[in-house]
Structures are given as C-alpha cells and as structure tokens.
C-alpha atoms as a PDB file:
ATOM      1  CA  UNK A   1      12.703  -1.117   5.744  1.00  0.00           C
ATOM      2  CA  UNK A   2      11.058  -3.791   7.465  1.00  0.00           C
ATOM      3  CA  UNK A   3       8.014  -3.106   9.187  1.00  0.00           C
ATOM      4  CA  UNK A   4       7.582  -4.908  12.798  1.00  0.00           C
ATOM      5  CA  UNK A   5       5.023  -3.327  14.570  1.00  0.00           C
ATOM      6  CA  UNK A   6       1.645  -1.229  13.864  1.00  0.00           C
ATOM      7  CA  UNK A   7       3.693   2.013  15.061  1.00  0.00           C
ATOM      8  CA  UNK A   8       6.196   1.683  12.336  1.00  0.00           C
ATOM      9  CA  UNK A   9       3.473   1.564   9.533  1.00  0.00           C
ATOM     10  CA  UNK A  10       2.024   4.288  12.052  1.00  0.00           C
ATOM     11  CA  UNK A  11       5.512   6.551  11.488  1.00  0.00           C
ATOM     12  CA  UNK A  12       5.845   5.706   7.677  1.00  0.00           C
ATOM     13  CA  UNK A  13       2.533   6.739   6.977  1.00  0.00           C
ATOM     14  CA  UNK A  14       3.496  10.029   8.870  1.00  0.00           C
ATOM     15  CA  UNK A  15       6.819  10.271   7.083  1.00  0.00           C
ATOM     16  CA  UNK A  16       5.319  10.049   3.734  1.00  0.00           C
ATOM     17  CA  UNK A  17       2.117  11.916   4.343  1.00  0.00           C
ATOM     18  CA  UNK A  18       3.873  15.263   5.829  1.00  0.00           C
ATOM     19  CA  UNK A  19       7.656  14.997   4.533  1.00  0.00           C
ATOM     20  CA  UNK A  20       8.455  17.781   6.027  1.00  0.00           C
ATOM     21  CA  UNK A  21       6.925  16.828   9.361  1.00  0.00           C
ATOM     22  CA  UNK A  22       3.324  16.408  10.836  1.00  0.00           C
ATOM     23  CA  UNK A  23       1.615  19.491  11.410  1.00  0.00           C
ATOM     24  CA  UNK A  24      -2.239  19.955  12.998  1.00  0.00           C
ATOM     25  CA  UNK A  25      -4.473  21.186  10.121  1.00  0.00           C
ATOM     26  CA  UNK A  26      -6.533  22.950  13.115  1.00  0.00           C
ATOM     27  CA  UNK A  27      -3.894  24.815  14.887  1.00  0.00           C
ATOM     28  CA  UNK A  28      -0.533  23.718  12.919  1.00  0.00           C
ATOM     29  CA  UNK A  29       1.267  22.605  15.574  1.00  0.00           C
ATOM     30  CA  UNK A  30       3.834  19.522  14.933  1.00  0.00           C
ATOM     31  CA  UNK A  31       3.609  17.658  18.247  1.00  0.00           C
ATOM     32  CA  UNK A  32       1.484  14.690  18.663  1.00  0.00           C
ATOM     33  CA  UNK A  33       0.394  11.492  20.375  1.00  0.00           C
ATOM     34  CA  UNK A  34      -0.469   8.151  18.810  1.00  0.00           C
ATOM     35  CA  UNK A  35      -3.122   6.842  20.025  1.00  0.00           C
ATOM     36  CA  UNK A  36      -5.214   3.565  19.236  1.00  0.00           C
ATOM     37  CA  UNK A  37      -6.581   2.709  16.281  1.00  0.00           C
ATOM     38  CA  UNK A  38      -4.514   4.543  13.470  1.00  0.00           C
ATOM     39  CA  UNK A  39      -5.179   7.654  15.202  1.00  0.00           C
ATOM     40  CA  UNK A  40      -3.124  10.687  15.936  1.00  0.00           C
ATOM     41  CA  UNK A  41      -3.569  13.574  18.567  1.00  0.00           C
ATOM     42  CA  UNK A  42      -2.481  17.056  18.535  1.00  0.00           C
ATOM     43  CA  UNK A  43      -0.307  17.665  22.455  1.00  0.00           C
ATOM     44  CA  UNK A  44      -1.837  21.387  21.639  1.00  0.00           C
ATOM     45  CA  UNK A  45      -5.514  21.403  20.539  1.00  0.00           C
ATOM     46  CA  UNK A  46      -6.450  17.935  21.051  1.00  0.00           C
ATOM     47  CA  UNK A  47      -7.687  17.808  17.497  1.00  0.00           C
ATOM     48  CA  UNK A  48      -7.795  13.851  16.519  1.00  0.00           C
ATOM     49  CA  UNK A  49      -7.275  12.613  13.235  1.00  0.00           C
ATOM     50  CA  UNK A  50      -7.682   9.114  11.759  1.00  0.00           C
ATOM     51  CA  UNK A  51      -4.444   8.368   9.340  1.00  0.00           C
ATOM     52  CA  UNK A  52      -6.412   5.370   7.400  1.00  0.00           C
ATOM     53  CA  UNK A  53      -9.779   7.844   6.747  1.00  0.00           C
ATOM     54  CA  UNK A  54     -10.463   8.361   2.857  1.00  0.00           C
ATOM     55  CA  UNK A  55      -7.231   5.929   2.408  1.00  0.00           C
ATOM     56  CA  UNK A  56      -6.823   2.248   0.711  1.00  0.00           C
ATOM     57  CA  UNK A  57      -6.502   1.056   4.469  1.00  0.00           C
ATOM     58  CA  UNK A  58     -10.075   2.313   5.370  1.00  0.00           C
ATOM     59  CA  UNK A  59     -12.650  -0.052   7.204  1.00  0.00           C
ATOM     60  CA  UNK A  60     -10.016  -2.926   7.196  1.00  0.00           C
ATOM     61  CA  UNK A  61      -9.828  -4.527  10.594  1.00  0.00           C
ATOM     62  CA  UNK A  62      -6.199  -6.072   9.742  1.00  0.00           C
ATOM     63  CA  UNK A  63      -3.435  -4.162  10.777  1.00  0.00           C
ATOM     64  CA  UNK A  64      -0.993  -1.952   8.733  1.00  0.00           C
ATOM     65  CA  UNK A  65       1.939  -4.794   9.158  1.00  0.00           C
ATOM     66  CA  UNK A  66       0.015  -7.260   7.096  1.00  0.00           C
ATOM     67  CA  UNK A  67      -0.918  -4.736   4.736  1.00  0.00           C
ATOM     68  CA  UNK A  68       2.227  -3.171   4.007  1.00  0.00           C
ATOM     69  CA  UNK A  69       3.539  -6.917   4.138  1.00  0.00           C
ATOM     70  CA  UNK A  70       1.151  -7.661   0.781  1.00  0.00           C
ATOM     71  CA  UNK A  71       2.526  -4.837  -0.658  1.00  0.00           C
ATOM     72  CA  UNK A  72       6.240  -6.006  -0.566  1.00  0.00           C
ATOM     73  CA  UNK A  73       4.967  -9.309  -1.427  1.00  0.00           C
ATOM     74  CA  UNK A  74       3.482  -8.099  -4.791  1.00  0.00           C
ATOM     75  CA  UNK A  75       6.466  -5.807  -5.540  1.00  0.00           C
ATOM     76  CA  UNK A  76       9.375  -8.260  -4.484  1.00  0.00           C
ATOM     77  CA  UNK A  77       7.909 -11.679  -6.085  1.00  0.00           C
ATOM     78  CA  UNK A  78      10.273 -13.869  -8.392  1.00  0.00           C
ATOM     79  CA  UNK A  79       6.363 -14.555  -9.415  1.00  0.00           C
ATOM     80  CA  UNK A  80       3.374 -13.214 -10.278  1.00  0.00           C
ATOM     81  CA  UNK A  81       1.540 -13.301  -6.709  1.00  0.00           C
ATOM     82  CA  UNK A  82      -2.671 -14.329  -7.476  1.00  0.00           C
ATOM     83  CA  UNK A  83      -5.214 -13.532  -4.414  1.00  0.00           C
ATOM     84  CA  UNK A  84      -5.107 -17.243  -3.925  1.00  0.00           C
ATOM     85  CA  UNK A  85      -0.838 -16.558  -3.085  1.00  0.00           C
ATOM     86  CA  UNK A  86      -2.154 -13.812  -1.076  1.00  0.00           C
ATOM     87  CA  UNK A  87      -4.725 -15.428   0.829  1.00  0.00           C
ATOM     88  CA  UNK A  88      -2.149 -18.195   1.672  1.00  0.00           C
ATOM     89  CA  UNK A  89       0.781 -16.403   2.650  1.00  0.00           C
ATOM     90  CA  UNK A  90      -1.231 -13.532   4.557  1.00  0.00           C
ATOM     91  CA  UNK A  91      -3.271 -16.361   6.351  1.00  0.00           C
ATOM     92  CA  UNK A  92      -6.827 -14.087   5.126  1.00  0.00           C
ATOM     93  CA  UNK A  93      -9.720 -16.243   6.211  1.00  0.00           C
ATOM     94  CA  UNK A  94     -11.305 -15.743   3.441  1.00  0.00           C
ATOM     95  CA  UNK A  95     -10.727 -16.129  -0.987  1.00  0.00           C
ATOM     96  CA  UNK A  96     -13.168 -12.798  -1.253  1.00  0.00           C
ATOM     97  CA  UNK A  97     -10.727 -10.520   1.138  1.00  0.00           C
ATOM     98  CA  UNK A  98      -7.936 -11.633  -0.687  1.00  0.00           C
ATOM     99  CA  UNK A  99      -9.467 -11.045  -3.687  1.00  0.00           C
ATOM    100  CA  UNK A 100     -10.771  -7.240  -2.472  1.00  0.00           C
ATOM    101  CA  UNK A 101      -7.010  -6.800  -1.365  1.00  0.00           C
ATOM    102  CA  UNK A 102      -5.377  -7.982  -4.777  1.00  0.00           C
ATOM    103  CA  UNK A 103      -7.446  -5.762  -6.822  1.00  0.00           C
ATOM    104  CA  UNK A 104      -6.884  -2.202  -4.225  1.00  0.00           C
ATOM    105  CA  UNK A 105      -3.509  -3.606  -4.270  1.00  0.00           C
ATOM    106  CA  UNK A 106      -2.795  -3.906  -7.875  1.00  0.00           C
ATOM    107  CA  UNK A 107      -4.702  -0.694  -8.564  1.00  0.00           C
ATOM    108  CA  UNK A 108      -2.115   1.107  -6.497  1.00  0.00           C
ATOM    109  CA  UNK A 109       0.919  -0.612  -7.625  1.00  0.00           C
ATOM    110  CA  UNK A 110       0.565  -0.396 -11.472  1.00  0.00           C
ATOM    111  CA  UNK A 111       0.927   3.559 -11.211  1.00  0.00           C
ATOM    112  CA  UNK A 112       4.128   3.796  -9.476  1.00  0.00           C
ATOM    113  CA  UNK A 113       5.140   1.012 -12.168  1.00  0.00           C
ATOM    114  CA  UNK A 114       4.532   2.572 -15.079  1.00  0.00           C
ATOM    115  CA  UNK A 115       6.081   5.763 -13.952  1.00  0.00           C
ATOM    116  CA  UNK A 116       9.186   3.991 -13.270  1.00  0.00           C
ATOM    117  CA  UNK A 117       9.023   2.026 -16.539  1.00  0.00           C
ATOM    118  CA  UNK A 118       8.564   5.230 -18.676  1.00  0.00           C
ATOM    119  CA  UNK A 119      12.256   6.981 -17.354  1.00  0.00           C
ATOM    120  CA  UNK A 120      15.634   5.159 -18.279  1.00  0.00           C
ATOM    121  CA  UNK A 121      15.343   3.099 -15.490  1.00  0.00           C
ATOM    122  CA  UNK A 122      16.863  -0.154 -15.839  1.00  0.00           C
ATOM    123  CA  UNK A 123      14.829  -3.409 -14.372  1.00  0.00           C
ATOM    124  CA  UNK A 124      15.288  -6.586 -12.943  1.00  0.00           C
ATOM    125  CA  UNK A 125      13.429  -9.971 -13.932  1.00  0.00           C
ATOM    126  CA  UNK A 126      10.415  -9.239 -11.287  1.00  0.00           C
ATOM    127  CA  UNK A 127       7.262  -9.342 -13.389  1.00  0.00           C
ATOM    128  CA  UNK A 128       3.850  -8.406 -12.246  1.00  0.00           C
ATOM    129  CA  UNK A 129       0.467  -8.801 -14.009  1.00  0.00           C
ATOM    130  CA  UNK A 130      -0.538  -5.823 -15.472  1.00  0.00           C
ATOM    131  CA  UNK A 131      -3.819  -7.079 -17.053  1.00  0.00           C
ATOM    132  CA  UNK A 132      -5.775 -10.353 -17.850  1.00  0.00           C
ATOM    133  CA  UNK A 133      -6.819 -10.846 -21.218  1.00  0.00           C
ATOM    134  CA  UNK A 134     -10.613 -12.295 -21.528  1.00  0.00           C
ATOM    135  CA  UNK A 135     -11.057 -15.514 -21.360  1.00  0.00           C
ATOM    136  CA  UNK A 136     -11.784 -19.075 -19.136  1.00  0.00           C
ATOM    137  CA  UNK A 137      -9.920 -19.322 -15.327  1.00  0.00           C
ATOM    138  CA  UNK A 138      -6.573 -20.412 -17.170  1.00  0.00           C
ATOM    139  CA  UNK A 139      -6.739 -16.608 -18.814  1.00  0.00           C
ATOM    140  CA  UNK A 140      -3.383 -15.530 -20.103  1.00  0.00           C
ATOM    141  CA  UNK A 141      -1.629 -12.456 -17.995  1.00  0.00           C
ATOM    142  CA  UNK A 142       0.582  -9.526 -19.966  1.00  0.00           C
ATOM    143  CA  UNK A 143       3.348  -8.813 -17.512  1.00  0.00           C
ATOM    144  CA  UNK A 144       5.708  -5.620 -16.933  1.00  0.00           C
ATOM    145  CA  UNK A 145       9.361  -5.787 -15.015  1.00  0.00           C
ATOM    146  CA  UNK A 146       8.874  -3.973 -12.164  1.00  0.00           C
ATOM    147  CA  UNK A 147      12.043  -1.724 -11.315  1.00  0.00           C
ATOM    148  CA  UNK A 148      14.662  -2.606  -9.238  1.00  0.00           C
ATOM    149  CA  UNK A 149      14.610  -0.384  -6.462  1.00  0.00           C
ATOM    150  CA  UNK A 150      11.809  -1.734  -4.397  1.00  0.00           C
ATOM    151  CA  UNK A 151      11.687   1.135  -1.898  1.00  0.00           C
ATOM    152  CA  UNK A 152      11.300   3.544  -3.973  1.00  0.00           C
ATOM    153  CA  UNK A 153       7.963   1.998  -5.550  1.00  0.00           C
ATOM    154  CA  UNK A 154       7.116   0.684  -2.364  1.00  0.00           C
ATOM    155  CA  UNK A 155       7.069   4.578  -1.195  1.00  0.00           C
ATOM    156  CA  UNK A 156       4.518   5.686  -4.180  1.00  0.00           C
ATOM    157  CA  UNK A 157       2.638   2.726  -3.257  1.00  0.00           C
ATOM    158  CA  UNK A 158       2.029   4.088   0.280  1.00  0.00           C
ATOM    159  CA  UNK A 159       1.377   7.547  -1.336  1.00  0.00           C
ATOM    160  CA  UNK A 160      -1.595   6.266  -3.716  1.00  0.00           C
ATOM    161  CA  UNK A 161      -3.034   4.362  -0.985  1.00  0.00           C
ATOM    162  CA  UNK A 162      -3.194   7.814   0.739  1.00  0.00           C
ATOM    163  CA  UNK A 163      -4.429   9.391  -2.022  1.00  0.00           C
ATOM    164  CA  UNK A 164      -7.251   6.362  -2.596  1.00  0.00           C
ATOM    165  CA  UNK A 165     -10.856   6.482  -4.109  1.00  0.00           C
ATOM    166  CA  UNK A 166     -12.748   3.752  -3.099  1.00  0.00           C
ATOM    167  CA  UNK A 167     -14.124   4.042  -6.821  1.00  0.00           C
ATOM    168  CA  UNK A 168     -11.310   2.894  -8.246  1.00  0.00           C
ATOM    169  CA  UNK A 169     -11.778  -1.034  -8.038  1.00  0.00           C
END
C-alpha cells in the first residue's frame, strides 16, 4: 500500500490499532475527526487523543510518510540499508537522526522477522542485518532473509511501533 499523504499513515495507524474499528476509550463511541498533529477527536465527547503518544513515532517532528517510507526501505532492500543509506535517501539533516531512526527502526523490525523466519515460511534473497559483531567501522554484519510478503511484516512493524518503549534502544 503506498502511503501518499499524512492521513493515510493517519488511517493505517487506525486500521491496525482498533481492527475492528476506532472506538473512544471515554465514552466508546466509533465516530471521529482528525485533526492536526496525529490527533484524533471523538464527534461525541470531544475526548482527544494523540495516535503517536507512548509510540516509536513520539517527539519526531517528521511526518508519518517519511517514517513509514524508512520502514519499507529497510524491509524491501536488495541491500542491507546503514543510517548513512537512510540519511541519504530520507534527505535527514543530520548522521545522529538517522542513526536514532536505524536503531528504533531495526529494533522493531527484527521481531516481526524472526517470527516469520521461525514458521515454514519460505523467503526471498532480501537480507537485513540482524547484529554487528565487535570490532573496527568495517565490522562484519550476520544477516537473516527477510520473508517475502512485505505487507505482512510491514503490518507487525506498525504494531511494535505502537506497542514501543522508549527503553528499548
């Protein structure tokens, strides 16, 4: 699914959030506005919720496209994609962002992976680095196939950024 605008990273994040629909945790209604700034608000009670708070998205002033773009960027590389790739092909102003966003991003993407990798699934040649072994800048990288069907992972993805603890880079 390509992802054009904020609003359809808005609706995605919706769709895999509440699969069954949104509801208001205050008054459990299922109609809303989107507002501004990741934000939804419920037509009944008003109640306002922030769909990036306590997520892999939160306090990032870049928008939802460009994150959701690293993701497929990671998952659908002939390559093994560095924070230097990242920083290039995102235009991030800076090596350290790209760096922050490898390390969120590879923290979310190697559960999904695995899970995949331990069923009968059958795999492409898409590697990804699943960890650096010690040693100078030219370390060595282990790599695992990542499956083939890309929106599949690409869906858990979204779910563990959801589901993110800043604790875990």
């Amino acid at each position: 699914m390509p992802f054009t605008s904020e609003e359809d990273c808005i609706r995605y994040i919706i769709d895999v959030r509440w699969p069954d629909g949104y509801f208001c945790d205050n008054c459990k209604n299922s109609e809303y506005w989107i507002l501004s700034r990741k934000r939804l608000k419920c037509k009944k009670c008003g109640t306002i919720i922030t769909l990036t708070s306590n997520t892999a998205f939160e306090q990032s002033n870049k928008s939802l496209v460009l994150w959701f773009h690293a993701i497929r960027l990671i998952i659908t590389s002939d390559k093994s994609i560095n924070a230097s790739d990242l920083q290039k092909t995102l235009g991030l102003g800076s090596y350290k962002t790209a760096l922050t966003w490898y390390h969120k991003l590879t923290s979310l993407i190697i559960p999904p992976v695995i899970e995949r990798l331990n069923g009968a699934e059958e795999t492409d040649e898409i590697f990804f680095p699943l960890k650096e072994k010690e040693g100078n800048e030219h370390s060595q990288v282990n790599y695992i196939k990542i499956p083939e069907n890309y929106d599949s992972i690409f869906r858990q993805v979204i779910k563990h950024a959801l589901n993110y603890n800043q604790k875990q880079i």
